[in-house]
Protein backbone atom coordinates (compact mmCIF):
# COMPACT_ATOMS: atom_id res chain seq x y z
CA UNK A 1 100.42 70.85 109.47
CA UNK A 2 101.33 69.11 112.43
CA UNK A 3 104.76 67.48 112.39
CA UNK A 4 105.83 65.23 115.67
CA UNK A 5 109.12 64.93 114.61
CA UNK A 6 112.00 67.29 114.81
CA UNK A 7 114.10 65.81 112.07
CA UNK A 8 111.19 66.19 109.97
CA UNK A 9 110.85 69.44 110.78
CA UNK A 10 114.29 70.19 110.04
CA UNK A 11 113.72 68.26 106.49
CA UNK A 12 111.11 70.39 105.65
CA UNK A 13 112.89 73.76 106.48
CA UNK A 14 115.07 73.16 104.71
CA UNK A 15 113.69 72.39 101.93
CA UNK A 16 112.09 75.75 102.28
CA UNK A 17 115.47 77.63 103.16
CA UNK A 18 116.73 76.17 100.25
CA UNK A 19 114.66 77.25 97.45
CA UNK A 20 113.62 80.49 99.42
CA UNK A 21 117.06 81.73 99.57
CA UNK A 22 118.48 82.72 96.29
CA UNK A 23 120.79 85.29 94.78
CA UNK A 24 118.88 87.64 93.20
CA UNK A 25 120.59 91.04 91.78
CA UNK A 26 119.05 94.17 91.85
CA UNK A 27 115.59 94.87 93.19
CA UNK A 28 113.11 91.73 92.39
CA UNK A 29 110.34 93.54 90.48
CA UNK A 30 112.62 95.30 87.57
CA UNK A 31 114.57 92.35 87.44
CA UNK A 32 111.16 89.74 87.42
CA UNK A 33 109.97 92.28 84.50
CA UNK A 34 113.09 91.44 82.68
CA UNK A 35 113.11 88.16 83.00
CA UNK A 36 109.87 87.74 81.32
CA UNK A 37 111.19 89.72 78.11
CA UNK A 38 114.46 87.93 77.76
CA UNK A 39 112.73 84.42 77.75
CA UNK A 40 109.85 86.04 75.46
CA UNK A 41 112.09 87.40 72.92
CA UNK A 42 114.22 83.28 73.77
CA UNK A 43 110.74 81.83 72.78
CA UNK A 44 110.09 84.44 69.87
CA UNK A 45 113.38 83.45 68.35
CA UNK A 46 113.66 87.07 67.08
CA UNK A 47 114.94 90.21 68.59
CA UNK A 48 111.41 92.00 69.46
CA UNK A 49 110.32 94.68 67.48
CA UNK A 50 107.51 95.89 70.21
CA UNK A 51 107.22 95.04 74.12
CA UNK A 52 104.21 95.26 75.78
CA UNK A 53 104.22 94.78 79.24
CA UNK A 54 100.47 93.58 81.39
CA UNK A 55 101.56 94.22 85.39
CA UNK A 56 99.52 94.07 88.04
CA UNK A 57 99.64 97.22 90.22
CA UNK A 58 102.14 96.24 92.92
CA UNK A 59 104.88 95.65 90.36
CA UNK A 60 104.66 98.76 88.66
CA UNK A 61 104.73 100.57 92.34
CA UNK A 62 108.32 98.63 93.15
CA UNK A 63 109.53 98.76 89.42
CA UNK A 64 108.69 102.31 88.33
CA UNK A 65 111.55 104.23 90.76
CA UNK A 66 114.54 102.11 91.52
CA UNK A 67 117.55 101.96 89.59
CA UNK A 68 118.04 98.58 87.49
CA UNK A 69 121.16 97.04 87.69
CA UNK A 70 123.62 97.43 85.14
CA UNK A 71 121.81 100.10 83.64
CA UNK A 72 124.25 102.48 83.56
CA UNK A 73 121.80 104.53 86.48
CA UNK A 74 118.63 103.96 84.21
CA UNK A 75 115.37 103.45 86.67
CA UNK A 76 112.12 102.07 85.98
CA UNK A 77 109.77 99.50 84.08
CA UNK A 78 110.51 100.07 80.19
CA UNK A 79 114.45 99.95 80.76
CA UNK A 80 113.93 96.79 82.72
CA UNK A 81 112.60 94.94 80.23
CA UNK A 82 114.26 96.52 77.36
CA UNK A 83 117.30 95.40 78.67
CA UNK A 84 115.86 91.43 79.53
CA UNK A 85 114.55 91.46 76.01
CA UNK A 86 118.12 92.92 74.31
CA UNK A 87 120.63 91.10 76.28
CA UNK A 88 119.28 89.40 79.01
CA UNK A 89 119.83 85.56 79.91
CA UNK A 90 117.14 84.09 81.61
CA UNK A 91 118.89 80.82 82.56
CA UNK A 92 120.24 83.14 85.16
CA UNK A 93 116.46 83.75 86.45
CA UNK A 94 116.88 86.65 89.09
CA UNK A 95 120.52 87.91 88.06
CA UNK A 96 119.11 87.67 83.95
CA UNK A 97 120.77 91.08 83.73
CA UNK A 98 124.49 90.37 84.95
CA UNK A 99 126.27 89.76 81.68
CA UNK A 100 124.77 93.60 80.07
CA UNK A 101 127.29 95.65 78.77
CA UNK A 102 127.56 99.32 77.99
CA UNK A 103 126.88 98.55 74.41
CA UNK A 104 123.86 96.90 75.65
CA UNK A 105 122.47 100.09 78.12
CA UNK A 106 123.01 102.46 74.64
CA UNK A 107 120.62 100.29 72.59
CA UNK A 108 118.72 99.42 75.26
CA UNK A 109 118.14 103.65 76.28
CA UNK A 110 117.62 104.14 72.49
CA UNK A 111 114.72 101.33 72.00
CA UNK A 112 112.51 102.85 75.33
CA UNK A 113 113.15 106.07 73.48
CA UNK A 114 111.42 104.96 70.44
CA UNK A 115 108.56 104.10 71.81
CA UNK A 116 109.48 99.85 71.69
CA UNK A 117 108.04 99.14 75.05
CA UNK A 118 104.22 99.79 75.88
CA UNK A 119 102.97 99.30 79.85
CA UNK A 120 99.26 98.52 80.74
CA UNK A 121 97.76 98.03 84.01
CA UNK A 122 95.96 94.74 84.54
CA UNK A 123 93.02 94.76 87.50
CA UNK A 124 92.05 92.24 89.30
CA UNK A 125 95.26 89.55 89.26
CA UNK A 126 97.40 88.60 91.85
CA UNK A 127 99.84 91.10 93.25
CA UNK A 128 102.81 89.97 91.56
CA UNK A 129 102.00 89.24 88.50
CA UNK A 130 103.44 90.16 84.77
CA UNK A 131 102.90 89.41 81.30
CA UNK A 132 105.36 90.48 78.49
CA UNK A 133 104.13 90.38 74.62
CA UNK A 134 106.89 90.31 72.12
CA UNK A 135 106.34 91.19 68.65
CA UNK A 136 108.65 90.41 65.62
CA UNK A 137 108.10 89.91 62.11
CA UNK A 138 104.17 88.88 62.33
CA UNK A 139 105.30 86.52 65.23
CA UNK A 140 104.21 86.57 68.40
CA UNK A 141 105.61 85.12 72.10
CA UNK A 142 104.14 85.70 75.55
CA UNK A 143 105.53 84.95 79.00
CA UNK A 144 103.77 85.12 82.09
CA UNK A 145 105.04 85.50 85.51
CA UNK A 146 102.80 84.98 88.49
CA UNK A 147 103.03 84.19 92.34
CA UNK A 148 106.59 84.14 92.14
CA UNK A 149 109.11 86.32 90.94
CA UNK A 150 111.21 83.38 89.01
CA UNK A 151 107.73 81.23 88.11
CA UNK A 152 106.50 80.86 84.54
CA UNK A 153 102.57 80.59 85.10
CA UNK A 154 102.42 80.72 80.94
CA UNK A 155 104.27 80.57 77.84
CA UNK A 156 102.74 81.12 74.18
CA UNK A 157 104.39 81.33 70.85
CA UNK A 158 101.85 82.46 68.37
CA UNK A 159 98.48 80.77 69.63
CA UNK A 160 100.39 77.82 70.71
CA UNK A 161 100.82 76.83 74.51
CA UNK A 162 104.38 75.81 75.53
CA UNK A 163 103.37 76.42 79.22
CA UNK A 164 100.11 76.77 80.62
CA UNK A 165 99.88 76.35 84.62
CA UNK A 166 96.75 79.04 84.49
CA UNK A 167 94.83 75.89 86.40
CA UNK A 168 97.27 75.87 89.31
CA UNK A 169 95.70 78.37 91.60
CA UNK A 170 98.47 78.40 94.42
CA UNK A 171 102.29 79.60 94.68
CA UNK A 172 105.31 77.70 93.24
CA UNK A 173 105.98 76.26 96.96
CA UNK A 174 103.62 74.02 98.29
CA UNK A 175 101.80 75.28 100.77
CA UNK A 176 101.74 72.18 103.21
CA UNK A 177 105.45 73.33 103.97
CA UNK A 178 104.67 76.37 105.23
CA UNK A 179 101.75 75.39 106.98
CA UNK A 180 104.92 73.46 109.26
CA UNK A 181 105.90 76.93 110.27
CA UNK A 182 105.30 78.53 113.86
CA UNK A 183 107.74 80.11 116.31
CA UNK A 184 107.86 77.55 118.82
CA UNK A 185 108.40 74.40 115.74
CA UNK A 186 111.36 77.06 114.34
CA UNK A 187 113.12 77.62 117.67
CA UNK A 188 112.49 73.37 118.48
CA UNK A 189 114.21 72.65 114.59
CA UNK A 190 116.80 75.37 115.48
CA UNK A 191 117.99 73.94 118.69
CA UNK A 192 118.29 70.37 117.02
CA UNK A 193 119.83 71.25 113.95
CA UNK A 194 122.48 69.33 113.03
CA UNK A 195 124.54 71.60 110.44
CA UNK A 196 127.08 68.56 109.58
CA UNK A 197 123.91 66.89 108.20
CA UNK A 198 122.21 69.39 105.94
CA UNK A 199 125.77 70.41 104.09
CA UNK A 200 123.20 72.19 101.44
CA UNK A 201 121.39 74.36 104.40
CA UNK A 202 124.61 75.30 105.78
CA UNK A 203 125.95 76.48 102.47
CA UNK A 204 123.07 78.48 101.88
CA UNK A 205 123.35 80.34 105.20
CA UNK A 206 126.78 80.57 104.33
CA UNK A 207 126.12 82.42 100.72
CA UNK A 208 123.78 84.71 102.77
CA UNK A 209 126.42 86.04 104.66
CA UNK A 210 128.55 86.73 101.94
CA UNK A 211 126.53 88.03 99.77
CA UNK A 212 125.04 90.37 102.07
CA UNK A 213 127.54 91.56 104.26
CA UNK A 214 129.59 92.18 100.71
CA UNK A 215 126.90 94.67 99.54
CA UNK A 216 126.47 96.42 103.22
CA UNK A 217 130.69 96.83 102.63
CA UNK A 218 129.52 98.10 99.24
CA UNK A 219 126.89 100.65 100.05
CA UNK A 220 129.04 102.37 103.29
CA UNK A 221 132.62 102.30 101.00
CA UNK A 222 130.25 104.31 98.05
CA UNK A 223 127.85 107.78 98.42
CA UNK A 224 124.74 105.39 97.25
CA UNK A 225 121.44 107.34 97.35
CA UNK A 226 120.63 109.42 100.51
CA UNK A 227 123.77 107.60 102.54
CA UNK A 228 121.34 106.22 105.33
CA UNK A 229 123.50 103.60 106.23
CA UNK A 230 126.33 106.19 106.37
CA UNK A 231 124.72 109.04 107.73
CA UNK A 232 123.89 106.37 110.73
CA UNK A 233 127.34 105.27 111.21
CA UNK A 234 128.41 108.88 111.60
CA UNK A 235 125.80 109.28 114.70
CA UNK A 236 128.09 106.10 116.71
CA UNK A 237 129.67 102.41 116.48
CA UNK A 238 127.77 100.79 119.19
CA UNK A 239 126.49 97.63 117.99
CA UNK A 240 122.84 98.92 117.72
CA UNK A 241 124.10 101.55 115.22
CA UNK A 242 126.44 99.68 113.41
CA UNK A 243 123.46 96.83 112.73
CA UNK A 244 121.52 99.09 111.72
CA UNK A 245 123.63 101.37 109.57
CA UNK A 246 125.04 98.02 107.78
CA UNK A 247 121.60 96.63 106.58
CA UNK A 248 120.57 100.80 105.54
CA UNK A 249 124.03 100.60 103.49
CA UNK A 250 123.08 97.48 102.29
CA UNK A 251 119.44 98.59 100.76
CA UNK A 252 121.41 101.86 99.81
CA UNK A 253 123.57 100.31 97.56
CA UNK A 254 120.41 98.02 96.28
CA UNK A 255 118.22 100.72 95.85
CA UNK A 256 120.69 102.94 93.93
CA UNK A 257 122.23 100.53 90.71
CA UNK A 258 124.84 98.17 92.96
CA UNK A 259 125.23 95.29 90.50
CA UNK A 260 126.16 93.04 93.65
CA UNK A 261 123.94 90.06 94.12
CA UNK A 262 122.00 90.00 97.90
CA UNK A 263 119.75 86.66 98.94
CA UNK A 264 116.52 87.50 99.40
CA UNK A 265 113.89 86.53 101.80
CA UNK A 266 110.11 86.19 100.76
CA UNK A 267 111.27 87.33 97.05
CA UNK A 268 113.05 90.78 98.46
CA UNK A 269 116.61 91.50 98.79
CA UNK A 270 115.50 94.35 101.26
CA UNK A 271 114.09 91.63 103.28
CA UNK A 272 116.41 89.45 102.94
CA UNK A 273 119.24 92.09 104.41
CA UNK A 274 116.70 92.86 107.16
CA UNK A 275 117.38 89.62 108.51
CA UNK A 276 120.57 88.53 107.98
CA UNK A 277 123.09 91.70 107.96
CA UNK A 278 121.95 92.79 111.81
CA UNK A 279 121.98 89.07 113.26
CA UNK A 280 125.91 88.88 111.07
CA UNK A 281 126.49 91.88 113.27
CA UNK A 282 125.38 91.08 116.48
CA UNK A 283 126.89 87.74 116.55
CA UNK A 284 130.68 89.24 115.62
CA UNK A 285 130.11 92.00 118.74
CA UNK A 286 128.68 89.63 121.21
CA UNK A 287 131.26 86.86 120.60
CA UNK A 288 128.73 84.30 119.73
CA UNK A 289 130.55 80.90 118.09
CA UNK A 290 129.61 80.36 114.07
CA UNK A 291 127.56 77.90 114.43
CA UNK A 292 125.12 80.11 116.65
CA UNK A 293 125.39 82.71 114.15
CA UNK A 294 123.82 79.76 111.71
CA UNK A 295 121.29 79.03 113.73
CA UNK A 296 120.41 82.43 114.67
CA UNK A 297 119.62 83.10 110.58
CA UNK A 298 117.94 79.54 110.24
CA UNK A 299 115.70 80.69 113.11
CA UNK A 300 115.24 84.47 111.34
CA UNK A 301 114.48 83.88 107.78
CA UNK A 302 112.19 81.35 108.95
CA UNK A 303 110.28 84.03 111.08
CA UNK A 304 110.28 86.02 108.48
CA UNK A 305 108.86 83.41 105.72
CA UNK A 306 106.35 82.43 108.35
CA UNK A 307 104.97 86.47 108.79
CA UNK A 308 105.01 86.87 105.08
CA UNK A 309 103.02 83.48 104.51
CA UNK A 310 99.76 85.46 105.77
CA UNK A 311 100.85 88.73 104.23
CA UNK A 312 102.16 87.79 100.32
CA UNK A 313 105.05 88.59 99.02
CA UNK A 314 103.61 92.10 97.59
CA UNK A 315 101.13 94.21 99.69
CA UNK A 316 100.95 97.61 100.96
CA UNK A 317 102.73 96.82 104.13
CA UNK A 318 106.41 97.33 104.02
CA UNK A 319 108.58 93.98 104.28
CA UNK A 320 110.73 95.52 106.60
CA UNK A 321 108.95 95.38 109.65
CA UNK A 322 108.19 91.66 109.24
CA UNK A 323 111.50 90.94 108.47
CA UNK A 324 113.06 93.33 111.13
CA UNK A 325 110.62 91.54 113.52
CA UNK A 326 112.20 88.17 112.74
CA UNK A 327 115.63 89.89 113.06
CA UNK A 328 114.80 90.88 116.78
CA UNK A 329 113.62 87.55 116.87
CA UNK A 330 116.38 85.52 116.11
CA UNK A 331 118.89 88.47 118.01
CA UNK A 332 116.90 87.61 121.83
CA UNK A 333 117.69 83.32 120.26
CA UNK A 334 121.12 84.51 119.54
CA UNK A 335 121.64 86.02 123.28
CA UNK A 336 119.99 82.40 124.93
CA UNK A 337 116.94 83.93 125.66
CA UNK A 338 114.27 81.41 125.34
CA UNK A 339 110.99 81.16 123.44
CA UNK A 340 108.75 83.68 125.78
CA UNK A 341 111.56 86.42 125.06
CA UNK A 342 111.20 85.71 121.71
CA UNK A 343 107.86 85.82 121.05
CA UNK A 344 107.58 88.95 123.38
CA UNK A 345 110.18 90.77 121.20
CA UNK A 346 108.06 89.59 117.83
CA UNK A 347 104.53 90.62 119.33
CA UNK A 348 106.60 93.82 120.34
CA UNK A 349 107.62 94.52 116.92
CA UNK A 350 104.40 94.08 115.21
CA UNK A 351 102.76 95.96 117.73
CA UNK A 352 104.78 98.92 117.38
CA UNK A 353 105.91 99.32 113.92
CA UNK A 354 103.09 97.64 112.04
CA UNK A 355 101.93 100.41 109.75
CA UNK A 356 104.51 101.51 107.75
CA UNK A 357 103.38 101.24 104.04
CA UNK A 358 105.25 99.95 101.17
CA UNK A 359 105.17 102.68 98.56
CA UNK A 360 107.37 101.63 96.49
CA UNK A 361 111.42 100.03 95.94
CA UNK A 362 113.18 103.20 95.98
CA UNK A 363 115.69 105.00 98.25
CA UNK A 364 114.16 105.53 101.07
CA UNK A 365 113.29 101.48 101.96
CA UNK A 366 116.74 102.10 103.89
CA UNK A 367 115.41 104.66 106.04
CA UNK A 368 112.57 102.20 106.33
CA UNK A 369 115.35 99.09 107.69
CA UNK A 370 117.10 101.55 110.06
CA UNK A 371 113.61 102.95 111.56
CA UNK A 372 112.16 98.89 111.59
CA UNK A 373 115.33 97.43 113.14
CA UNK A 374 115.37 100.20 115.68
CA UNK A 375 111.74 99.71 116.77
CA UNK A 376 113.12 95.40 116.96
CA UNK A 377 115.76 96.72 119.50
CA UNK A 378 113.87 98.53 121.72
CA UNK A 379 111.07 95.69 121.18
CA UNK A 380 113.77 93.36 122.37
CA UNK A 381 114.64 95.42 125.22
CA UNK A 382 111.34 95.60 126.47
CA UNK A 383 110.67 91.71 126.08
CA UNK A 384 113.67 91.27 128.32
CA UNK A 385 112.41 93.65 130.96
CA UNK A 386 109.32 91.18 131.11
CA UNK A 387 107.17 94.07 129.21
CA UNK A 388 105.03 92.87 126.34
CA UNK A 389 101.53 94.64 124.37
CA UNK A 390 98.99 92.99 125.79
CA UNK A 391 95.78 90.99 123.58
CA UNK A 392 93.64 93.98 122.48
CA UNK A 393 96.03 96.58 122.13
CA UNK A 394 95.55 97.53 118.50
CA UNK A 395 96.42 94.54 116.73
CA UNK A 396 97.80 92.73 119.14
CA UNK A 397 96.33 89.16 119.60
CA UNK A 398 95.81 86.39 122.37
CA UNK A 399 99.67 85.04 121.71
CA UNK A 400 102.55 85.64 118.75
CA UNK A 401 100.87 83.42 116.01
CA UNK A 402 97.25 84.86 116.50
CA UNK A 403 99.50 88.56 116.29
CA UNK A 404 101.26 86.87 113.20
CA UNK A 405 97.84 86.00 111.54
CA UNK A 406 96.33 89.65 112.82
CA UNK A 407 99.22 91.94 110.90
CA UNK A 408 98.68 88.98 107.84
CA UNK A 409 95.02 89.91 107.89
CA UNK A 410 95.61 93.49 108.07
CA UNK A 411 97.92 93.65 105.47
CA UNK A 412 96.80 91.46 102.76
CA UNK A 413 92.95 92.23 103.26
CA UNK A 414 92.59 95.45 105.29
CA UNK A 415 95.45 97.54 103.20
CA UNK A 416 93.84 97.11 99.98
CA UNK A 417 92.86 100.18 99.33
CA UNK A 418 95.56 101.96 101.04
CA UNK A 419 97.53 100.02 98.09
CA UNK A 420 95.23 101.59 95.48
CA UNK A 421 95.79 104.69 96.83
CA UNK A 422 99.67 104.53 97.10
CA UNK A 423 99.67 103.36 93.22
CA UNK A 424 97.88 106.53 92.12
CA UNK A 425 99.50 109.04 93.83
CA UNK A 426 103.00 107.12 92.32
CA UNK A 427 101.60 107.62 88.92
CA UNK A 428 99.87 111.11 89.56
CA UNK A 429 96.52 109.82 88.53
């Protein structure tokens, strides 16, 4: 899409900002597989007697080893949705487990132990993608997630459609607004933005700092995990280490049971920290006013939405790099540096760091932050020294979108197998 106006840029933005950035608590996957059993068993009427659970590969590779939320430390698909289907409220979409109680994790524990929840692997679907089958007293529900982690694509209560988008072959967001989306039309909106006139954009950036400096706090005041984010902070406070030790606490706490909400990016709290808790940090050591700050994370998550666009929201190519990319990004805006230092320290990025494979939403994604947002710096460093991959090296293209489009290509097309792969060694098949 070509758009001639910046105020209709900024429009559009943030209309994607706005609906892209959401509180979402725990890691997406789980907590998507839950909220397809609580409003099954809502649509069954009837607590379900037998769950059966259709996922498409990528969501049982993020679901099957991270700790759910609220679970009392439980990991893994069938406590997931045993707990959306026993006491989850899906009118709170991505935080349906928040009001669980310990009562709740005992029954919950007890009905995966007797065998109540079945998983199957469905072929050929989209990447994220989930199905949940309730059974109750010769009744029957169904509720289908796909595209999206918060997007009904179907709802059945026995035989009868309540919801059937099946037809609609695209994401919940419409695809002309992301077509908008390029480095240089980000950076233009950014420098134009009038926060005093988008109140609802402002609040949202706002909520993303909170949020997600509150569970970086979180995961380097508690021994979550393997202590990345601490073990880094140990090694120095300069502000390279502390950015990156913040946004490793941050996935830390995430990755390990942390019932704190985070706003995501691209569907991923991980993500989402990526490119938010380092820019928070930079911005309080280099001085810079809070209103740069605000720009500086308009102009990130939109560099991150705009990688992912090409990519998907699940693949076998970890998150992180995209959305540490954008992070080193939106750092070089934060400094003054202009466009070419920006895209330098994105083609940088990508060029560098651009095979690191997603196996999985477990501990070690923080190790995966620190490592991405330390490749950023030094990508950022060499952008300002007027160094830059040139087109041909690897996958490296003519300029930063046809780079973009090139690591989209790779990882949404070229990784497929890789993803196969990944999925059967997780499952030891």
């Amino acid at each position: 899409m070509v758009v001639d106006n910046t105020h209709e840029l900024i429009d559009l933005y943030k209309q994607i900002l706005v609906s892209e950035l959401i509180p979402a608590q725990g890691c997406t996957e789980p907590i998507a597989i839950a909220l397809s059993a609580a409003r099954a068993r809502e649509i069954l009427g009837l607590t379900p007697e037998h769950l059966t659970l259709y996922l498409a590969g990528n969501m049982i590779k993020n679901a099957k080893s991270v700790t759910v939320p609220n679970s009392g430390g439980q990991k893994g698909i069938e406590i997931a949705a045993a707990l959306g289907a026993l006491a989850g409220d899906a009118a709170k979409l991505l935080q349906v487990l928040s009001s669980v109680t310990p009562a709740d994790v005992e029954r919950a524990i007890a009905y995966v132990k007797a065998g109540h929840v079945s998983v199957k692997l469905v072929d050929n679907e989209e990447n994220l993608y989930v199905r949940t089958v309730a059974f109750a007293a010769g009744h029957e529900s169904y509720v289908e997630i796909k595209y999206d982690h918060t997007r009904y694509n179907s709802i059945c209560f026995d035989g009868e459609m309540i919801l059937d988008r099946t037809r609609e072959q695209t994401a919940v967001k419409d695809t002309s607004l992301l077509s908008s989306l390029s480095v240089a039309n980000i950076l233009q909106a950014a420098d134009a933005l009038d926060f005093s006139e988008h109140p609802d954009l402002s609040n949202t950036l706002e909520r993303q700092i909170e949020l997600n400096q509150a569970i970086a706090d979180e995961g380097l005041n508690q021994p979550y995990g393997v202590e990345v984010g601490r073990t880094l902070l140990s090694a120095g406070d300069d502000p390279v280490t502390v950015a990156k030790a913040r946004a490793a606490a941050g996935s830390d706490a995430r990755m390990n049971g942390s019932d704190l909400p985070v706003v995501i990016n691209s569907g991923s709290g991980n993500q989402g920290i990526t490119v938010s808790v380092p820019v928070i940090e930079y911005a309080k050591r280099s001085g810079a006013s809070h209103d740069r700050l605000l720009r500086s994370l308009f102009v990130s998550n939109l560099l991150a939405i705009h990688q992912k666009r090409f990519i998907g929201k699940l693949s076998a190519f970890c998150g992180v790099v995209s959305a540490a990319a954008a992070a080193g990004g939106a750092i070089a805006y934060l400094d003054g540096q202009d466009r070419g230092q920006v895209e330098r320290t994105i083609i940088n990025t990508l060029g560098t760091a651009g095979g690191i494979v997603c196996d999985g939403a477990k501990a070690s994604c923080a190790a995966k932050i620190a490592l991405a947002l330390d490749n950023a710096f030094m990508a950022k460093r060499m952008a300002e020294q007027d160094h830059v991959f040139q087109p041909g090296d690897g996958i490296v293209g003519e300029d930063v979108e046809e780079t973009i489009r090139n690591v989209g290509r790779m990882a949404k097309d070229g990784m497929k197998s890789t993803d196969l792969e990944i999925l059967l060694i997780m499952t030891g098949k």
